[in-house]
C-alpha atoms as a PDB file:
ATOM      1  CA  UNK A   1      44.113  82.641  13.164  1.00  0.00           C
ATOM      2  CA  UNK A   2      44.004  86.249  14.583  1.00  0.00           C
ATOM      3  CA  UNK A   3      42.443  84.822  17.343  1.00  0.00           C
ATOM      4  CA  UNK A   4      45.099  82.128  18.089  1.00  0.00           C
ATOM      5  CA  UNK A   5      47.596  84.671  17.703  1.00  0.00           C
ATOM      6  CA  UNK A   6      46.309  87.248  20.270  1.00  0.00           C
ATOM      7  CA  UNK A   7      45.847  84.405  22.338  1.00  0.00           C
ATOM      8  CA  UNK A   8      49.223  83.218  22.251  1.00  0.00           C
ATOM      9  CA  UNK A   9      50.680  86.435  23.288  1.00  0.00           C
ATOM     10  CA  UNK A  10      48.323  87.299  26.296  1.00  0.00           C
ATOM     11  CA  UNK A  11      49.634  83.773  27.885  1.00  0.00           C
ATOM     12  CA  UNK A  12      53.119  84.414  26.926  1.00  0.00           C
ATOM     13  CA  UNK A  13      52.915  88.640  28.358  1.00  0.00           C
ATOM     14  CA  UNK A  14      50.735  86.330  31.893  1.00  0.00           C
ATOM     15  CA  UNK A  15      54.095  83.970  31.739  1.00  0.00           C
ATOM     16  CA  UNK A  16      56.498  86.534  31.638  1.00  0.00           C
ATOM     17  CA  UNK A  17      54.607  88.422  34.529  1.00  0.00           C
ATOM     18  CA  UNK A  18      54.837  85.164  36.919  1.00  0.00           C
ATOM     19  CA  UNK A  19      57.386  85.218  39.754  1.00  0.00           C
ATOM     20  CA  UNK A  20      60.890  83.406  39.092  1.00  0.00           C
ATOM     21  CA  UNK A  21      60.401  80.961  41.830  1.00  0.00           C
ATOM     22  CA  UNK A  22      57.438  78.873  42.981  1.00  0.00           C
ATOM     23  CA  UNK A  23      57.364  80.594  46.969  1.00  0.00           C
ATOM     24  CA  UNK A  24      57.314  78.355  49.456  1.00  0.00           C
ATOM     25  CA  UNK A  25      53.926  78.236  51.563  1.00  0.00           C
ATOM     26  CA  UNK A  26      54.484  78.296  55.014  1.00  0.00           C
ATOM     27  CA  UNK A  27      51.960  78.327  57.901  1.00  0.00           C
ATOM     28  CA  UNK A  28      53.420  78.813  61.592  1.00  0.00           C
ATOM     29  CA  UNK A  29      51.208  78.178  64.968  1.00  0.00           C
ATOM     30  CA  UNK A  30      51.656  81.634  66.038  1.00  0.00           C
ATOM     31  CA  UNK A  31      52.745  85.231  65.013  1.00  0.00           C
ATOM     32  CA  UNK A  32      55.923  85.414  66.705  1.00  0.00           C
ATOM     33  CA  UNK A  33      57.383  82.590  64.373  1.00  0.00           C
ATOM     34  CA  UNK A  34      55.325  83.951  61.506  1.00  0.00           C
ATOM     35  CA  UNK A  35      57.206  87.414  61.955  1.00  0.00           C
ATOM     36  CA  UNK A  36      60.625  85.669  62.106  1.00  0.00           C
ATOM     37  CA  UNK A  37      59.780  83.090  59.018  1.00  0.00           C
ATOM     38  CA  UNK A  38      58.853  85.961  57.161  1.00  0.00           C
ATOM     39  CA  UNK A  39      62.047  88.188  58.285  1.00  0.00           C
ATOM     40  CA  UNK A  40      64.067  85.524  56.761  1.00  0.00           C
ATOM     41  CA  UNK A  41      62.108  83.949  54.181  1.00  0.00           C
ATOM     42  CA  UNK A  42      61.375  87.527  52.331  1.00  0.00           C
ATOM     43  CA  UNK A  43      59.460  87.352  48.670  1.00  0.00           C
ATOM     44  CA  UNK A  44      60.703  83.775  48.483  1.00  0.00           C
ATOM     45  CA  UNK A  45      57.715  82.479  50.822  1.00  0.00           C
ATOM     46  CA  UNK A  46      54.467  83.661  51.488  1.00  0.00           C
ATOM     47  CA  UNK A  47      53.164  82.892  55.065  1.00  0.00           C
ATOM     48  CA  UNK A  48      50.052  82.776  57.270  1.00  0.00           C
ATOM     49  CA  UNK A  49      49.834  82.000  61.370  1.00  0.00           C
ATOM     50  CA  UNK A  50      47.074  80.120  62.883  1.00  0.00           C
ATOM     51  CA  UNK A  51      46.966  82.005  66.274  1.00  0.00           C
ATOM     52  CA  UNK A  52      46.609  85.394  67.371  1.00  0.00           C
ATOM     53  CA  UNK A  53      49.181  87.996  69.432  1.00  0.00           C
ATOM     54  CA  UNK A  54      46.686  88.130  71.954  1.00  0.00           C
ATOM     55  CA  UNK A  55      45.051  85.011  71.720  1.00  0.00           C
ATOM     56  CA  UNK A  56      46.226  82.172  74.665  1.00  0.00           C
ATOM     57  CA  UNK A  57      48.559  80.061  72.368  1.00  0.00           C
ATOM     58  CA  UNK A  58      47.250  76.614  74.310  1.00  0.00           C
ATOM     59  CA  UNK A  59      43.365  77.385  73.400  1.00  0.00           C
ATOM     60  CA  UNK A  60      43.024  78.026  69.886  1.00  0.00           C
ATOM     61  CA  UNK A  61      39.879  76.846  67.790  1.00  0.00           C
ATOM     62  CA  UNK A  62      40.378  74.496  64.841  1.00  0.00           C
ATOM     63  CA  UNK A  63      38.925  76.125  62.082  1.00  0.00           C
ATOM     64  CA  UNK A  64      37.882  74.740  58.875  1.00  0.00           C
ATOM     65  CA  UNK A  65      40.037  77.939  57.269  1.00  0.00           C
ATOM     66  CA  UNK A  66      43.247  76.475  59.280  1.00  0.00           C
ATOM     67  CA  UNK A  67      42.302  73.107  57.801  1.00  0.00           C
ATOM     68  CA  UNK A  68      42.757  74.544  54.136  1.00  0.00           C
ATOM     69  CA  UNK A  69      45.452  76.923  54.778  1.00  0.00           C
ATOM     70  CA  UNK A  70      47.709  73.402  56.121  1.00  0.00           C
ATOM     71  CA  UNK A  71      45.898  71.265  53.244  1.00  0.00           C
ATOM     72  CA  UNK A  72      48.700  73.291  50.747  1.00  0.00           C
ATOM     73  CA  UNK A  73      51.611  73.848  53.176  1.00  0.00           C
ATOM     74  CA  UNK A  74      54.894  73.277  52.373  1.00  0.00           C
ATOM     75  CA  UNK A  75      55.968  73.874  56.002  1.00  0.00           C
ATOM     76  CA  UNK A  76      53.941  73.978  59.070  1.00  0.00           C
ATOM     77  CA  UNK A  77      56.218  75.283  61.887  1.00  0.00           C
ATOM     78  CA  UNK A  78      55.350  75.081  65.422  1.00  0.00           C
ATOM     79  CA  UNK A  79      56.508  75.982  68.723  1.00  0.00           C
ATOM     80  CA  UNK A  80      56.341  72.427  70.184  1.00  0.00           C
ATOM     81  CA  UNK A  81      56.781  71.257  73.619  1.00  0.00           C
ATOM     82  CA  UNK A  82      53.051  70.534  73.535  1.00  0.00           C
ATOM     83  CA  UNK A  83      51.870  74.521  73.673  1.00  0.00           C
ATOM     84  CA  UNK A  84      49.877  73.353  70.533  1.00  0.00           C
ATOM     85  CA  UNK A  85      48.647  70.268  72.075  1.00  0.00           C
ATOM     86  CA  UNK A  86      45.106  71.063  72.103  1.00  0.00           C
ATOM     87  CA  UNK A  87      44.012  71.813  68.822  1.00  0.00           C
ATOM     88  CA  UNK A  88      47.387  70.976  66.260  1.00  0.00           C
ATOM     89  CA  UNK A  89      46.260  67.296  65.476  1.00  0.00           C
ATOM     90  CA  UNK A  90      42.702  67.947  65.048  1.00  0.00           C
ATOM     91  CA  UNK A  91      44.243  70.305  61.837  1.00  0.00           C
ATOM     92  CA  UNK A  92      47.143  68.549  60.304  1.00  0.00           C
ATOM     93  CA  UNK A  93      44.533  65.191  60.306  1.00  0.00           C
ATOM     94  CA  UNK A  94      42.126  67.520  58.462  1.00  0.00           C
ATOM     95  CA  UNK A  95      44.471  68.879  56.026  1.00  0.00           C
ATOM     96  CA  UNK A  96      45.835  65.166  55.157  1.00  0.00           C
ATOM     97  CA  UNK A  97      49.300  66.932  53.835  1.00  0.00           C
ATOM     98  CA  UNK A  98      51.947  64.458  53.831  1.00  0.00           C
ATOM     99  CA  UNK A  99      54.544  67.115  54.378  1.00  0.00           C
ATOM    100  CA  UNK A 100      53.475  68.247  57.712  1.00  0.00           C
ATOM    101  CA  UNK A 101      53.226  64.946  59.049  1.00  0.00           C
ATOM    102  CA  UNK A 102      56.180  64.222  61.803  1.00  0.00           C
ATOM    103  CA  UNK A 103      59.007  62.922  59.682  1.00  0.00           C
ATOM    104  CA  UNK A 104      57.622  64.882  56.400  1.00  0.00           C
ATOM    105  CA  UNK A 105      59.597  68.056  54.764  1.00  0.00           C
ATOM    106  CA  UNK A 106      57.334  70.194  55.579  1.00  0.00           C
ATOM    107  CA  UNK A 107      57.614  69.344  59.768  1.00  0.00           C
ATOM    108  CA  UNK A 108      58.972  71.637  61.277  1.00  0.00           C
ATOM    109  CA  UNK A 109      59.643  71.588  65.319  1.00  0.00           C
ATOM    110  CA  UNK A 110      61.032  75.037  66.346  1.00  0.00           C
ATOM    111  CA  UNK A 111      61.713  73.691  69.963  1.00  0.00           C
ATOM    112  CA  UNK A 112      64.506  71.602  68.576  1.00  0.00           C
ATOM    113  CA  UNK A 113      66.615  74.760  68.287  1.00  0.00           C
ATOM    114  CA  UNK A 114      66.420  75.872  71.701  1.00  0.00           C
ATOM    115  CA  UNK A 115      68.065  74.843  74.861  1.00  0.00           C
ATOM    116  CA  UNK A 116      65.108  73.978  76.986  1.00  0.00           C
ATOM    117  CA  UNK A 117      64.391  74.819  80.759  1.00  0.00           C
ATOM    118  CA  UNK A 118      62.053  73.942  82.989  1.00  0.00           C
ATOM    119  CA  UNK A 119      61.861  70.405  82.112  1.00  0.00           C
ATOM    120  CA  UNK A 120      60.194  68.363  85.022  1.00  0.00           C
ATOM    121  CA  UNK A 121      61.753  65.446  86.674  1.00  0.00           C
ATOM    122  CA  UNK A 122      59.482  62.422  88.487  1.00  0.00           C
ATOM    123  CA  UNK A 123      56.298  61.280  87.816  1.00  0.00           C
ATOM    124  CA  UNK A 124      53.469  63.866  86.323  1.00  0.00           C
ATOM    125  CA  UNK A 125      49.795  64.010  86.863  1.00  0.00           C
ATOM    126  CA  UNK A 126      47.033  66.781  86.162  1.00  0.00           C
ATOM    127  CA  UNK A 127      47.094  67.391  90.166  1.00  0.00           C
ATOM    128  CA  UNK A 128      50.251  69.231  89.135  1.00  0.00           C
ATOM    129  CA  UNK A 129      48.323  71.792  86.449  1.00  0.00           C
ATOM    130  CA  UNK A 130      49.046  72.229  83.131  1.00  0.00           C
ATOM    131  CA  UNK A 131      52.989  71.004  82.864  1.00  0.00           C
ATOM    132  CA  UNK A 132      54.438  70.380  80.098  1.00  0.00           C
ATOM    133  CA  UNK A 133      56.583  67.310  80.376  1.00  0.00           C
ATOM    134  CA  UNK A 134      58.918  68.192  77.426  1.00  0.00           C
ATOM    135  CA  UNK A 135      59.552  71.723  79.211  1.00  0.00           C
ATOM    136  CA  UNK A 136      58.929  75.513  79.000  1.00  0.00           C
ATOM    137  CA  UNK A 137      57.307  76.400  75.626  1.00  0.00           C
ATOM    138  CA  UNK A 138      57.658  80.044  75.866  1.00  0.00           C
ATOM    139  CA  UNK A 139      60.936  80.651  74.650  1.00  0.00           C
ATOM    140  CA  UNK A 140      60.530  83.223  71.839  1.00  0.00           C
ATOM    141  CA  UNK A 141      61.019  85.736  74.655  1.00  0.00           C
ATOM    142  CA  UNK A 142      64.799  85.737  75.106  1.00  0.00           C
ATOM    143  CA  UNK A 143      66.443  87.426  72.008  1.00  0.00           C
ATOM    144  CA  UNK A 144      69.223  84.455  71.910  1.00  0.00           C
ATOM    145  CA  UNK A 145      66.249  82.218  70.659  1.00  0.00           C
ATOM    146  CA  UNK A 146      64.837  84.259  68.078  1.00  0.00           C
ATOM    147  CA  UNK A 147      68.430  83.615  66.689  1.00  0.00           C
ATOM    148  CA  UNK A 148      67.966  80.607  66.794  1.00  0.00           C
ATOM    149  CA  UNK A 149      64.615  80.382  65.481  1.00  0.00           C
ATOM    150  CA  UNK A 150      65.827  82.371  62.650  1.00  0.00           C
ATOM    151  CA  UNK A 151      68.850  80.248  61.422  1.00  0.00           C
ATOM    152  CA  UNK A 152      66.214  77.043  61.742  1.00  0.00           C
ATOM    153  CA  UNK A 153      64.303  78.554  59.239  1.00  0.00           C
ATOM    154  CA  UNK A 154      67.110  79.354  57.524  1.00  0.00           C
ATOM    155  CA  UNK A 155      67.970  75.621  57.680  1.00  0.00           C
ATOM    156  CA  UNK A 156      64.900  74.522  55.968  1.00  0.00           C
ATOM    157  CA  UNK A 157      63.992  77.346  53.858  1.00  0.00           C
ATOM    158  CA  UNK A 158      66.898  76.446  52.390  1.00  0.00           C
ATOM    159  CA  UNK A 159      66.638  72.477  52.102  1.00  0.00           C
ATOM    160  CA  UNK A 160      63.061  73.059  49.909  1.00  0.00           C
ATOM    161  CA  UNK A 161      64.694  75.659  48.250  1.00  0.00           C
ATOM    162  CA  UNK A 162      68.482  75.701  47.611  1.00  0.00           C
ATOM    163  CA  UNK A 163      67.862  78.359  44.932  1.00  0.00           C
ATOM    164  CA  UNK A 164      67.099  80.837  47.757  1.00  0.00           C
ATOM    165  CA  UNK A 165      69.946  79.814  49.449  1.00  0.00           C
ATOM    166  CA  UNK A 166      72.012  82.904  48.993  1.00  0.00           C
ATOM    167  CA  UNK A 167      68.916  85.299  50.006  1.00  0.00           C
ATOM    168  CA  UNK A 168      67.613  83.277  52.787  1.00  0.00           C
ATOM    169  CA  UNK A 169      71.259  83.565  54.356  1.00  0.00           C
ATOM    170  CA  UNK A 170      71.147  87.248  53.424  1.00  0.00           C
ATOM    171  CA  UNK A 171      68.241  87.825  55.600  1.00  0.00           C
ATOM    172  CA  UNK A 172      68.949  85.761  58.126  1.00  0.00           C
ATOM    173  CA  UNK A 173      72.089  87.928  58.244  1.00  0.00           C
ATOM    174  CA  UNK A 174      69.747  91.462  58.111  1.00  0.00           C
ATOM    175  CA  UNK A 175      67.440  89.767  61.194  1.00  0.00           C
ATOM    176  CA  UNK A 176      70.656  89.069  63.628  1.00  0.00           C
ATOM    177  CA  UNK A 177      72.278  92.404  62.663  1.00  0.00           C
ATOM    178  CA  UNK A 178      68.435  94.045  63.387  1.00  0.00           C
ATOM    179  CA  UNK A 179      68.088  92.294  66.499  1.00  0.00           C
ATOM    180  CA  UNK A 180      71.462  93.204  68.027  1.00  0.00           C
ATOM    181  CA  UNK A 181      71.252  96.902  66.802  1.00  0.00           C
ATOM    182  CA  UNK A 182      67.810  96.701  68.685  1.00  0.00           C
ATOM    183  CA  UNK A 183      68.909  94.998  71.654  1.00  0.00           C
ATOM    184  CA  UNK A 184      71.438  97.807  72.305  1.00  0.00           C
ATOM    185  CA  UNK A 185      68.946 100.159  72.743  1.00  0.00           C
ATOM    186  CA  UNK A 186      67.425  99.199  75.735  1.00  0.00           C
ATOM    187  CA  UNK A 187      70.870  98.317  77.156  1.00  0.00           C
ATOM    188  CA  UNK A 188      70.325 100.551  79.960  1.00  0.00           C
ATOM    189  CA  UNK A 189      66.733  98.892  80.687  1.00  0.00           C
ATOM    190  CA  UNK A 190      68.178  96.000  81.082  1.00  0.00           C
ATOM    191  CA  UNK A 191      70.688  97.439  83.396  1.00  0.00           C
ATOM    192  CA  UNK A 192      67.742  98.903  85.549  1.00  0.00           C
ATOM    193  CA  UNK A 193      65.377  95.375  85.161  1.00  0.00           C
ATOM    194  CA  UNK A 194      68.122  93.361  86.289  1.00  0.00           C
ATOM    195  CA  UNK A 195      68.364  91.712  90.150  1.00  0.00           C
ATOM    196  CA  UNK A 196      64.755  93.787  90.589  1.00  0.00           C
ATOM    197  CA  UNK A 197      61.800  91.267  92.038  1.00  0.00           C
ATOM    198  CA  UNK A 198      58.720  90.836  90.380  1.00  0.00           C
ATOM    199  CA  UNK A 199      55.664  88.142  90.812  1.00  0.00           C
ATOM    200  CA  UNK A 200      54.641  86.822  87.522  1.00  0.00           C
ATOM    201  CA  UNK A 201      51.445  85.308  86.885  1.00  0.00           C
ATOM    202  CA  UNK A 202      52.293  82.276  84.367  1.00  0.00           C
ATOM    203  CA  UNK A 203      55.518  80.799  83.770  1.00  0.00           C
ATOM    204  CA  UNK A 204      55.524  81.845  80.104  1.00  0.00           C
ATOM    205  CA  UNK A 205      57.799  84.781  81.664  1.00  0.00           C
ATOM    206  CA  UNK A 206      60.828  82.621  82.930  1.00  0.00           C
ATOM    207  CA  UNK A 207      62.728  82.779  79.610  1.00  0.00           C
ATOM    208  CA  UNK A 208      62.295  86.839  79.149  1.00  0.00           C
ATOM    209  CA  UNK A 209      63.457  86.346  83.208  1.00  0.00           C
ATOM    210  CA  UNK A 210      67.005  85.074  82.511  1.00  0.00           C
ATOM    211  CA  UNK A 211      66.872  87.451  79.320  1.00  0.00           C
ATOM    212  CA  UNK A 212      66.638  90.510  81.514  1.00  0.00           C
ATOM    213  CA  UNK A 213      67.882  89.448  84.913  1.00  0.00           C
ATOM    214  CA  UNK A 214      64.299  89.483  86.537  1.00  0.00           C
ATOM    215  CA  UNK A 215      64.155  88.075  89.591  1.00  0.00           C
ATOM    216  CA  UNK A 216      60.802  86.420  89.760  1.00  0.00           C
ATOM    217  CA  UNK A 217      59.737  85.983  93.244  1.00  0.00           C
ATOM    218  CA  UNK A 218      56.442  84.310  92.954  1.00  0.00           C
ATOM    219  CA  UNK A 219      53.633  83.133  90.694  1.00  0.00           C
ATOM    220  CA  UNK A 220      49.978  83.934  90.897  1.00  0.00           C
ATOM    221  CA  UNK A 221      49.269  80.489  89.922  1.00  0.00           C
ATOM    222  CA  UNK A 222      49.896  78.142  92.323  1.00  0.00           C
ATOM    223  CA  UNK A 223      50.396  75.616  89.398  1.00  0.00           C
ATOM    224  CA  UNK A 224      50.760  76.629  85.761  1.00  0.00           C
ATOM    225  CA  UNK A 225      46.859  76.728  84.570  1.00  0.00           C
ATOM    226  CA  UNK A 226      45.719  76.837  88.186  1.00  0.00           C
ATOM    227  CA  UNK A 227      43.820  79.417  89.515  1.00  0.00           C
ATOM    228  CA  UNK A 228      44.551  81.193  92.746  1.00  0.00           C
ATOM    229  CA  UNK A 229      42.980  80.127  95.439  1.00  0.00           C
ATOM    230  CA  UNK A 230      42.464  82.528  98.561  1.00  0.00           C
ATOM    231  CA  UNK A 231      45.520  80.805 100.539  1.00  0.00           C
ATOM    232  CA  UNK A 232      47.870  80.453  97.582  1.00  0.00           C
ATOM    233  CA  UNK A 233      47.029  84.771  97.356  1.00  0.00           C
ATOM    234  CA  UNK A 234      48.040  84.903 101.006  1.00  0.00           C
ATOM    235  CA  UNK A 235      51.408  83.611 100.241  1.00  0.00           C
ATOM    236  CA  UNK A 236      51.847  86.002  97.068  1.00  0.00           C
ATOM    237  CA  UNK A 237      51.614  88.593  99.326  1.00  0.00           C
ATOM    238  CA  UNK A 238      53.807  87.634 101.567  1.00  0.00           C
ATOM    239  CA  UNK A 239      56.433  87.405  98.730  1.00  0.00           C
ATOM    240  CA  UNK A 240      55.979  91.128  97.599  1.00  0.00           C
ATOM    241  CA  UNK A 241      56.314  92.415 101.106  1.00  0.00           C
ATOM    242  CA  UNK A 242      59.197  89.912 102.050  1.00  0.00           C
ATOM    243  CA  UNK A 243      60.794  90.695  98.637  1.00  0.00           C
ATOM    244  CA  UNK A 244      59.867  94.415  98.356  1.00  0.00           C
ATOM    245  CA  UNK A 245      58.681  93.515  94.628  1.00  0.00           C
ATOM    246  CA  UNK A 246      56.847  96.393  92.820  1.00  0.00           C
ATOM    247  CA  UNK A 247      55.292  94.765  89.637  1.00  0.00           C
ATOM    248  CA  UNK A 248      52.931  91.512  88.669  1.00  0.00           C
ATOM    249  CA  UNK A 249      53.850  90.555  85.415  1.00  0.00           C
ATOM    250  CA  UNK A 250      50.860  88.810  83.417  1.00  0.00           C
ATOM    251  CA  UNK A 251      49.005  88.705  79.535  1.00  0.00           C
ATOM    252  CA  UNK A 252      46.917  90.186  78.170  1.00  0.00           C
ATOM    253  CA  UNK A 253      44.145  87.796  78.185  1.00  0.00           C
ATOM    254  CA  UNK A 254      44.064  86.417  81.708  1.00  0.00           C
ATOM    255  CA  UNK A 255      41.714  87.658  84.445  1.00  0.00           C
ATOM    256  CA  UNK A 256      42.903  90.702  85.765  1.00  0.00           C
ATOM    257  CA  UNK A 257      40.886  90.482  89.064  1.00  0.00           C
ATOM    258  CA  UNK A 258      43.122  88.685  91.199  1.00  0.00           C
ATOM    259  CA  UNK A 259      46.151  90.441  90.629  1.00  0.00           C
ATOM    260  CA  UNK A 260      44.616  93.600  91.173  1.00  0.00           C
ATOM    261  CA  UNK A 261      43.461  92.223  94.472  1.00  0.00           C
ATOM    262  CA  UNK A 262      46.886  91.524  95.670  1.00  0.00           C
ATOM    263  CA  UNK A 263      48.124  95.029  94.178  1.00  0.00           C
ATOM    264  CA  UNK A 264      45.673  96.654  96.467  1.00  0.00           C
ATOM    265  CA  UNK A 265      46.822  95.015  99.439  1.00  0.00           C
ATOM    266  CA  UNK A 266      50.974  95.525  98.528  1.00  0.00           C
ATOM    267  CA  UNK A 267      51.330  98.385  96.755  1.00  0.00           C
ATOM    268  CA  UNK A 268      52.902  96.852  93.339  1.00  0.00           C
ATOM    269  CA  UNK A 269      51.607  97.601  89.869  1.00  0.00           C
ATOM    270  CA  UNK A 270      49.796  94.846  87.716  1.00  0.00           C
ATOM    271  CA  UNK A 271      51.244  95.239  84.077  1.00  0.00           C
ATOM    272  CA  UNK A 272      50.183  93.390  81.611  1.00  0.00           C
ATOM    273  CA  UNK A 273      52.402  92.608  78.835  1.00  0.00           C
ATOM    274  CA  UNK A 274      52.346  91.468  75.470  1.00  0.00           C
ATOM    275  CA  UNK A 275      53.663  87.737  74.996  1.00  0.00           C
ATOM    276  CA  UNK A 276      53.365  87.944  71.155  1.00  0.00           C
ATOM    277  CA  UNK A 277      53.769  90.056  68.558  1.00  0.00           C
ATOM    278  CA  UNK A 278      50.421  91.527  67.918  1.00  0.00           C
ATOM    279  CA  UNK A 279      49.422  90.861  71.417  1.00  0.00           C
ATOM    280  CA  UNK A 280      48.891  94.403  72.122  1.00  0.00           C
ATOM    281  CA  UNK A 281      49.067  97.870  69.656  1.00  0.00           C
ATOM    282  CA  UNK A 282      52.525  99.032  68.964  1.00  0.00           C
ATOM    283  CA  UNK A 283      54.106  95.129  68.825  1.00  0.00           C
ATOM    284  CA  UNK A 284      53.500  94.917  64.623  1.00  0.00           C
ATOM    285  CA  UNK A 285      57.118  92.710  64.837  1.00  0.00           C
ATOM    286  CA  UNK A 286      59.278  90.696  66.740  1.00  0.00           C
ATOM    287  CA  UNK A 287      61.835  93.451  67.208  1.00  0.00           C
ATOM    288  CA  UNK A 288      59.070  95.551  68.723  1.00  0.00           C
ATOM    289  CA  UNK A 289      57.547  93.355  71.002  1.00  0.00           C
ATOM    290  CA  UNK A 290      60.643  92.431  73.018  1.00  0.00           C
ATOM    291  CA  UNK A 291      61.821  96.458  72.850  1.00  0.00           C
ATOM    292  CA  UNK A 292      58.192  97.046  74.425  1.00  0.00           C
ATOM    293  CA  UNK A 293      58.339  94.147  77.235  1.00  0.00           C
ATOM    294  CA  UNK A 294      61.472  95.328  78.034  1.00  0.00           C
ATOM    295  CA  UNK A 295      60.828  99.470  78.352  1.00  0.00           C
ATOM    296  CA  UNK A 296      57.229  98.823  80.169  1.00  0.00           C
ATOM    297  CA  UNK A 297      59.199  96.368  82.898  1.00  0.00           C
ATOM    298  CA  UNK A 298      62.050  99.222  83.450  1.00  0.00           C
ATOM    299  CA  UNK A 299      59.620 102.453  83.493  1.00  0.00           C
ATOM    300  CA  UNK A 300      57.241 100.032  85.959  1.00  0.00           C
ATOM    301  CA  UNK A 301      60.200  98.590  87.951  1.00  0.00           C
ATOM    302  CA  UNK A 302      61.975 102.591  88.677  1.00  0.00           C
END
């Protein structure tokens, strides 16, 4: 009887010490949304990301660990427009989750809240690199779609859990207010970025381009996924010394060689910036990474 009794109060003292709410689980592709799930979702979700800030966000390996971290999801939010092409089915048909299926509560396509560019018109082939048909999947980069983003998750954060409703909007709320206090910090950045040419080396840079008023005069790759060739490099060069552009513009985890080559010949700087947050030190959050894009473009562009 002692026994029962001691017993009785150990799992009513574990009870009492259990959270109020079940959190949600949530998985994202990458760390940008994973920051920005996490901004809004607060103690109400926990939440892991299946790609690195420095990692190339088409090439990711499908790891058995992914596999289990989906197989208990109760969202798996992606970036869409096929960036996640390569390697997202091969993990949602391992983790056999119902939820994250298309059409399942768990589903969730970030690229619906965004106003799309770069969407390609005609007929499309690999001769033309790696397009994607449904348009340009790098949109975290403009500040106006992290809004977005945010009230999206807000959206369905709040559908699987309409307790949270009230603190989900709250932080939602705390992440715009955040973002614009941020954003007027590097007002005069901006100011100095803006009309100034630069060559990029992907076109995961056009969105941050409108963002800051970057004029981007020319890609390294000839074709998105295509590597320079020697004639393509000739033509790069003529861009910088037509356009008088000072910087190339590229990640963190392409090839550095070929820019450098054309730096040597122009003049301009190669900087490499981080696309995601984590893609370099000093980027721990989404607030960071875009003040740090934007402050290395205007110290390398005066």
């Amino acid at each position: 009887m002692m026994v029962r009794t001691i017993m009785t109060v150990l799992v009513a003292a574990a009870l009492g010490a259990a959270p109020a709410q079940a959190q949600l689980k949530v998985v994202t592709s990458t760390t940008d949304l994973y920051d920005i799930a996490k901004a809004v979702g607060g103690t109400r979700i926990t939440a892991t990301h299946i790609g690195e800030g420095y990692q190339d966000p088409h090439f990711i390996e499908a790891k058995p660990s992914f596999v289990l971290q989906l197989r208990n999801a109760d969202v798996w939010a992606f970036v869409g427009l096929d960036l996640e092409i390569g390697w997202m089915s091969l993990l949602l048909d391992g983790a056999r989750n119902p939820r994250l299926n298309p059409g399942g509560s768990g589903y969730l396509d970030v690229s619906r809240a965004i106003a799309v560019i770069d969407v390609p018109t005609g007929n499309l082939d690999r001769s033309q690199g790696d397009v994607h048909p449904l348009g340009n999947p790098h949109y975290w980069l403009d500040p106006e779609n992290g809004r977005r983003m945010a009230k999206l998750f807000l959206a369905k954060f709040s559908e699987l859990d309409p307790k949270g409703t009230a603190v989900y909007d709250a932080n939602e709320k705390a992440f715009e207010d955040k973002l614009g206090a941020t954003e007027k910090g590097w007002a005069a950045d901006l100011a100095s970025i803006r009309g100034k040419p630069v060559v990029a080396w992907h076109t995961s840079w056009h969105y941050f381009g409108q963002y800051t008023g970057m004029k981007i005069v020319a890609y390294m790759e000839p074709k998105p996924g295509v590597p320079p060739s020697p004639s393509h490099l000739l033509s790069v060069v003529a861009a910088i010394k037509a356009s008088g552009a000072k910087v190339i513009i590229m990640e963190p985890f392409y090839d550095k060689k070929m820019s450098d080559l054309v730096a040597r010949q122009t003049g301009a700087t190669v900087l490499v910036l981080p696309p995601s947050v984590g893609g370099v030190p000093g980027t721990p959050d989404y607030f960071m990474l875009l003040q740090k894009d934007v402050s290395m473009l205007a110290a390398a562009l005066r």
